[in-house]
C-alpha atoms as a PDB file:
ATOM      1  CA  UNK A   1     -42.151 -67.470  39.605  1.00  0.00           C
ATOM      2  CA  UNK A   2     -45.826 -66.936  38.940  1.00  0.00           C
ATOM      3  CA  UNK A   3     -46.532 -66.180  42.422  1.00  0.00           C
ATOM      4  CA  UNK A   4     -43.496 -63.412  42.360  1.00  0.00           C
ATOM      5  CA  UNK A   5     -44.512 -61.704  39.635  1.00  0.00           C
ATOM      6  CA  UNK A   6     -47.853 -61.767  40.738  1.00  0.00           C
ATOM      7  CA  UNK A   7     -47.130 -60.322  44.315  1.00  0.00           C
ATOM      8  CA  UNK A   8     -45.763 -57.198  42.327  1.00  0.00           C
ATOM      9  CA  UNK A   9     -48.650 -56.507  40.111  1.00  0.00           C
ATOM     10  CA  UNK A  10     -50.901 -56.344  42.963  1.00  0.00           C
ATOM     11  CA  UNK A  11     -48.835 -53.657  44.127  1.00  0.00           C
ATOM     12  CA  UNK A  12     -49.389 -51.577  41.625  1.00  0.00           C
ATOM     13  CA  UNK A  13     -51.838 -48.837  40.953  1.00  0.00           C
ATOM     14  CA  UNK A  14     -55.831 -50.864  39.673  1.00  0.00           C
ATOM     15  CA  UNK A  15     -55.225 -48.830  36.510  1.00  0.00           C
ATOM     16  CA  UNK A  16     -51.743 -50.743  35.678  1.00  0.00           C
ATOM     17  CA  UNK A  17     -52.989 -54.285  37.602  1.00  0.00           C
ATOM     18  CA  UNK A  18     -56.259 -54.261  35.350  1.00  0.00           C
ATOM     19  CA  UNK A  19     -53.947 -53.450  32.409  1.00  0.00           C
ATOM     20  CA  UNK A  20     -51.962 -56.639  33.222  1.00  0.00           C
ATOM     21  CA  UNK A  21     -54.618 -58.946  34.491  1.00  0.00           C
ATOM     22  CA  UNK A  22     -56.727 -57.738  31.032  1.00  0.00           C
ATOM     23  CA  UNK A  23     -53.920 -58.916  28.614  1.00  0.00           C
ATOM     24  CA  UNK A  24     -51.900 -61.878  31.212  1.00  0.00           C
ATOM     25  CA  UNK A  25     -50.462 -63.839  28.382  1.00  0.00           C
ATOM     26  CA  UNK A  26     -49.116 -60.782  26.196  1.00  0.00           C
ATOM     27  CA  UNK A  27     -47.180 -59.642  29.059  1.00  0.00           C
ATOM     28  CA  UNK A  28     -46.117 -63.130  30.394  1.00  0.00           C
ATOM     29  CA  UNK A  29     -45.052 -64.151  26.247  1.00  0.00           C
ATOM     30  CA  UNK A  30     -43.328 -60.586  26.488  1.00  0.00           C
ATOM     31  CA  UNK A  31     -41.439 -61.094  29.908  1.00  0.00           C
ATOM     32  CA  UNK A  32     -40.944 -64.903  29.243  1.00  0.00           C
ATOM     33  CA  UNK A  33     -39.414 -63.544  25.338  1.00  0.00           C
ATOM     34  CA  UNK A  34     -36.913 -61.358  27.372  1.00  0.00           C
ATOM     35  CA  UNK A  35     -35.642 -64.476  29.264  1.00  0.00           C
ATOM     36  CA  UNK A  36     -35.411 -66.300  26.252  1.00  0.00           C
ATOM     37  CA  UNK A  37     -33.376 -63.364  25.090  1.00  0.00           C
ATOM     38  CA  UNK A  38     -31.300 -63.759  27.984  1.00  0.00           C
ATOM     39  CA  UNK A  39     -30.513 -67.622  27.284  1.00  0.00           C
ATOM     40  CA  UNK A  40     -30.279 -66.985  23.439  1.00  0.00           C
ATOM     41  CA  UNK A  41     -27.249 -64.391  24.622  1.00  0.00           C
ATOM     42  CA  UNK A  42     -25.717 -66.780  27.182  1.00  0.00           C
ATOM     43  CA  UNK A  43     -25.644 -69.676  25.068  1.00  0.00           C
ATOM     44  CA  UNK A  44     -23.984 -67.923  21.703  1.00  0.00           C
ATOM     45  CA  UNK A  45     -21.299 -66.363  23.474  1.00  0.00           C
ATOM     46  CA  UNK A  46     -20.353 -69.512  25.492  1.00  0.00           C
ATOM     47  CA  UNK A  47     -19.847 -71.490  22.530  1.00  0.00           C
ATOM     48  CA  UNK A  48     -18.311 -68.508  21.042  1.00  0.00           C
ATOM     49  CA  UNK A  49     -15.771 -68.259  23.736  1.00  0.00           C
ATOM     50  CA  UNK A  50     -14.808 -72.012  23.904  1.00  0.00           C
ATOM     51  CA  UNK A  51     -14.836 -72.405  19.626  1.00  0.00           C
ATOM     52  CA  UNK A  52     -12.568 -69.235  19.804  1.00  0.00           C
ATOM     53  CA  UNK A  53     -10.153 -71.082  21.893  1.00  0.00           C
ATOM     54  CA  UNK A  54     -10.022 -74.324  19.777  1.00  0.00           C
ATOM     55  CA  UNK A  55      -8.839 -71.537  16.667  1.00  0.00           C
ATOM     56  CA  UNK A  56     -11.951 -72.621  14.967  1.00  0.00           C
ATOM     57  CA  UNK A  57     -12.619 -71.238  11.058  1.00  0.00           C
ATOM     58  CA  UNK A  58     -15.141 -67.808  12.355  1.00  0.00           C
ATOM     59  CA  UNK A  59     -17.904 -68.480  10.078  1.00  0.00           C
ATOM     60  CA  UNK A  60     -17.890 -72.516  11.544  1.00  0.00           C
ATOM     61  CA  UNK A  61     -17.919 -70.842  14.624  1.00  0.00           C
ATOM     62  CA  UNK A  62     -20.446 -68.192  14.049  1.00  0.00           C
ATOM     63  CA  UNK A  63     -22.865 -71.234  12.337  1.00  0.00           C
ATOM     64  CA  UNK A  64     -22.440 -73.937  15.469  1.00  0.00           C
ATOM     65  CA  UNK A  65     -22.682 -71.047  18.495  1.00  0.00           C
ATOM     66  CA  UNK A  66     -26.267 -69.644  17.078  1.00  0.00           C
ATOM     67  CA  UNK A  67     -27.278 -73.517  16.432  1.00  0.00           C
ATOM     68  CA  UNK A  68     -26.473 -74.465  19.748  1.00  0.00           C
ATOM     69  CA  UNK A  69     -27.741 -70.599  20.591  1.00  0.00           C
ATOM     70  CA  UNK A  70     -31.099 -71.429  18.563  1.00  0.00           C
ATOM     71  CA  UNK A  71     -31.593 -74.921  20.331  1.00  0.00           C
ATOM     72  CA  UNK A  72     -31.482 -73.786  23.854  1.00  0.00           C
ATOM     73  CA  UNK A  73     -33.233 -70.606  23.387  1.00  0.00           C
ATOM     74  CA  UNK A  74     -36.242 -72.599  21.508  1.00  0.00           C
ATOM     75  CA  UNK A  75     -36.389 -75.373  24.035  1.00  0.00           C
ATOM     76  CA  UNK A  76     -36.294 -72.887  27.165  1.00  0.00           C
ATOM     77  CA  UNK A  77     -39.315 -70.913  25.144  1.00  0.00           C
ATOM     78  CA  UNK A  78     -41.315 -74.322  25.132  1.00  0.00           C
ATOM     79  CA  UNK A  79     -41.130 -75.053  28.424  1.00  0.00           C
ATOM     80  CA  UNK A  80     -41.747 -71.291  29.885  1.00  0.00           C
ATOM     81  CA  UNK A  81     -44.660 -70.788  26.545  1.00  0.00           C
ATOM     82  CA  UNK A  82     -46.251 -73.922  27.948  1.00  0.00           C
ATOM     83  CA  UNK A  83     -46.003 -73.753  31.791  1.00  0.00           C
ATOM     84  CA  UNK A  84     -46.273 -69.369  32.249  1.00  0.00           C
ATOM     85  CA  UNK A  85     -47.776 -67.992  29.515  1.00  0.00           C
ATOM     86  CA  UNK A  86     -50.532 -69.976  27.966  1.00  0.00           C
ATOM     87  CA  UNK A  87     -50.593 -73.130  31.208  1.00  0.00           C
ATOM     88  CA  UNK A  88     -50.827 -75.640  28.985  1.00  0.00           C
ATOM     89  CA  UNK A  89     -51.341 -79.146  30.669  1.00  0.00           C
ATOM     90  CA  UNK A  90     -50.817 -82.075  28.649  1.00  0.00           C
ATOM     91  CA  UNK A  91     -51.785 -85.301  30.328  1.00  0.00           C
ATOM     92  CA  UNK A  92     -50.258 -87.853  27.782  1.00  0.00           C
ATOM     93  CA  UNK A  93     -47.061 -88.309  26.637  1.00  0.00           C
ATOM     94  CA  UNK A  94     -48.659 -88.211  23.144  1.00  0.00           C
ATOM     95  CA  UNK A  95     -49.992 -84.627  23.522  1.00  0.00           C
ATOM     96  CA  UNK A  96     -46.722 -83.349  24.976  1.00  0.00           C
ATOM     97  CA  UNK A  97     -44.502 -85.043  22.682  1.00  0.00           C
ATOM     98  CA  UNK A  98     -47.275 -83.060  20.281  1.00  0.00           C
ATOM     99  CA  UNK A  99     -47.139 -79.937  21.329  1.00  0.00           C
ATOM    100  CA  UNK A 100     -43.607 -80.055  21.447  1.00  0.00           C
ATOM    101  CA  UNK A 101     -42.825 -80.625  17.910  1.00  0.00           C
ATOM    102  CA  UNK A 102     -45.547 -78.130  16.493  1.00  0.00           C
ATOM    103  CA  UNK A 103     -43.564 -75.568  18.554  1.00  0.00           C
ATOM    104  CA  UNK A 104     -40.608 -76.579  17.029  1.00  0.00           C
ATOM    105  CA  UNK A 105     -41.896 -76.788  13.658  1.00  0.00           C
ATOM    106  CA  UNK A 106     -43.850 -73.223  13.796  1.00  0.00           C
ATOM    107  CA  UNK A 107     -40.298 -72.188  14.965  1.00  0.00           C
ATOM    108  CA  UNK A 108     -38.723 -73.552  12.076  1.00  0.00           C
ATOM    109  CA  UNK A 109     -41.031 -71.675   9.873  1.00  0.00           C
ATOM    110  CA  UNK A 110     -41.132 -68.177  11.562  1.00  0.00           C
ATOM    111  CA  UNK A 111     -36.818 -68.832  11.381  1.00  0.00           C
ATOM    112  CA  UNK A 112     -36.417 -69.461   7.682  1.00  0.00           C
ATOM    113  CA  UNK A 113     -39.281 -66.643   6.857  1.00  0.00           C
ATOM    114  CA  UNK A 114     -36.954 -64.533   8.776  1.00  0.00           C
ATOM    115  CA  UNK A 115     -34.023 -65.693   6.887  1.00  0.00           C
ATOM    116  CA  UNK A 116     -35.773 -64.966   3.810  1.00  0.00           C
ATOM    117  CA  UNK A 117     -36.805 -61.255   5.155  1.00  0.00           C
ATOM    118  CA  UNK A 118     -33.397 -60.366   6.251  1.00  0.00           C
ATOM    119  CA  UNK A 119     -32.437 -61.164   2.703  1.00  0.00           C
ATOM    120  CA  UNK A 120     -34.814 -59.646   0.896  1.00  0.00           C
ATOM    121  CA  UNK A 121     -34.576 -56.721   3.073  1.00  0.00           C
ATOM    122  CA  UNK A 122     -30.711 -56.439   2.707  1.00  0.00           C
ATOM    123  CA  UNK A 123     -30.924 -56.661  -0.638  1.00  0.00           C
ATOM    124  CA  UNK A 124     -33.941 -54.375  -1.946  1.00  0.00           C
ATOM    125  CA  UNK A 125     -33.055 -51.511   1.106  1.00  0.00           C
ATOM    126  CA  UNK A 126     -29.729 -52.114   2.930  1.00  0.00           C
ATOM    127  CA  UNK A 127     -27.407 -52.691   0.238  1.00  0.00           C
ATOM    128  CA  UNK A 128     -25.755 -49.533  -0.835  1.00  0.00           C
ATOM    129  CA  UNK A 129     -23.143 -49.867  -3.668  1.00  0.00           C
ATOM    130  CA  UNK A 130     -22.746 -53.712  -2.970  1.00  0.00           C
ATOM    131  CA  UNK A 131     -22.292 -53.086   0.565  1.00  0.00           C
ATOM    132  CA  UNK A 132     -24.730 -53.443   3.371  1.00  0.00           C
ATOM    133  CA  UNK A 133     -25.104 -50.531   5.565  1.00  0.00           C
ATOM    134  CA  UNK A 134     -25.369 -51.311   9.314  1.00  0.00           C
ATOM    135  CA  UNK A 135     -28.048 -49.155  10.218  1.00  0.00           C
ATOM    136  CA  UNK A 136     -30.409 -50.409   7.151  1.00  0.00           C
ATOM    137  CA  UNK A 137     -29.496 -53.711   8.004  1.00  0.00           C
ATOM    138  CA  UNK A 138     -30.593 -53.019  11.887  1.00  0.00           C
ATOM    139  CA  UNK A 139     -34.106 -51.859  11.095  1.00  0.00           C
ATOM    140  CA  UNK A 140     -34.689 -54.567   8.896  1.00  0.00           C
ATOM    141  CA  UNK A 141     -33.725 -57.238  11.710  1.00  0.00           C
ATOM    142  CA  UNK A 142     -36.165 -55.076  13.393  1.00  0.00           C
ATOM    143  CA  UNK A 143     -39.028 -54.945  11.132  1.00  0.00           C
ATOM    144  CA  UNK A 144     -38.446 -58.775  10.707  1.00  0.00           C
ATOM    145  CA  UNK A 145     -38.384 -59.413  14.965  1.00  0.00           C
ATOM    146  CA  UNK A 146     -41.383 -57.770  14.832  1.00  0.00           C
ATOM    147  CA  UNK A 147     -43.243 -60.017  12.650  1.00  0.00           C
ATOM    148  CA  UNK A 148     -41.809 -63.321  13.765  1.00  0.00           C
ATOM    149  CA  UNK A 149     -42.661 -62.503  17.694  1.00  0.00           C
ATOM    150  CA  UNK A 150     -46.351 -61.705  15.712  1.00  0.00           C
ATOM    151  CA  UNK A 151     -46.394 -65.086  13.855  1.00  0.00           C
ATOM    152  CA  UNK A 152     -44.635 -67.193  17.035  1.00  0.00           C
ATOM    153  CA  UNK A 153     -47.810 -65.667  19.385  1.00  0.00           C
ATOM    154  CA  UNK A 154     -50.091 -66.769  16.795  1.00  0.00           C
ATOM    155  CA  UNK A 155     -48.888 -69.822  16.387  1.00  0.00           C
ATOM    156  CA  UNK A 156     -48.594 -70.611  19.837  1.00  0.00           C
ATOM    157  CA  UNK A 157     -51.845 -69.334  20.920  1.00  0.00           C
ATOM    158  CA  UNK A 158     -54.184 -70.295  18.374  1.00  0.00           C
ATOM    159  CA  UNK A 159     -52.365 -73.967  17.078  1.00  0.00           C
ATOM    160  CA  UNK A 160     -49.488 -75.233  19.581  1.00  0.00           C
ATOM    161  CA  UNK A 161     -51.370 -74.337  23.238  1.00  0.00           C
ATOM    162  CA  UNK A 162     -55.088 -73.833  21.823  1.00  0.00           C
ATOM    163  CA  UNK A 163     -57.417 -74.588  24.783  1.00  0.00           C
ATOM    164  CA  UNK A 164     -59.283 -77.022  24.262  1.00  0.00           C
ATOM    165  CA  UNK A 165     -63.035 -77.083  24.672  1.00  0.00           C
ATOM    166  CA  UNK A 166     -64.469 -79.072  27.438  1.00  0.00           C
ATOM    167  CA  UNK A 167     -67.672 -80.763  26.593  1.00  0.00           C
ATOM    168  CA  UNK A 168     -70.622 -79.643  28.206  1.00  0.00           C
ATOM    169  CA  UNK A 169     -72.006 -81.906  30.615  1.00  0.00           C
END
């Protein structure tokens, strides 16, 4: 994949190439966030689909297809996070296994703060006359993307995949 997607930003103009090779891991968390998109997508509605046909309660159904949604979409993130965006190599099962579950855990945080933002925000701007207004509701599942994609980059660049320091020799 790396080699694809680097074939087509050397055929682009040195203005846009410098651009790209300038801020690499911004773009590749960026692209590699839109196929994680992608999976999230796949994997609710399949679930969806098949709990729909077992006449499943909707709010059982709506609760197990974003789990299973959540799981896949985290895991696929690791592995592309790790591999395309900031080449992490791990060279002990320790430090994988490591890695692996301070992703998971920053993702755990950056999920219930947005929990807690979409609530907060629904209440204090989206709720008109005890009913939330779709719009309102929209931007703040906006405003609230927006700062967990901030806080997952952070997390993952500076704590999860920090490059480590090779000693001087």
């Amino acid at each position: 994949m790396e080699k694809a997607i680097h074939w087509i930003i050397d055929h682009l103009p040195k203005p846009l190439q410098k651009l790209w090779y300038d801020h690499e891991s911004v773009w590749m968390y960026i692209l590699m966030g839109g196929l994680t998109t992608v999976v999230s997508l796949v994997f609710q509605m399949l679930p969806t689909a098949l709990f729909n046909t077992m006449h499943m309660a909707n709010w059982l159904n709506t609760g197990l297809s974003t789990t299973i949604s959540w799981i896949f979409a985290v895991t696929f993130a690791f592995f592309t996070n790790k591999k395309y965006v900031f080449k992490s190599e791990t060279h002990t099962r320790a430090a994988f296994w490591r890695e692996f579950y301070m992703f998971y855990g920053a993702r755990l945080v950056t999920y219930f703060l947005e929990l807690a933002i979409m609530e907060l925000g629904n209440h204090f701007f989206a709720t008109v006359n005890g009913e939330i207004v779709t719009w309102r509701s929209l931007l703040v599942k906006i405003l609230a993307q927006v700062v967990i994609l901030v806080l997952n980059y952070i997390f993952s660049k500076l704590v999860i995949f920090k490059k480590k320091e090779t000693p001087e020799q």
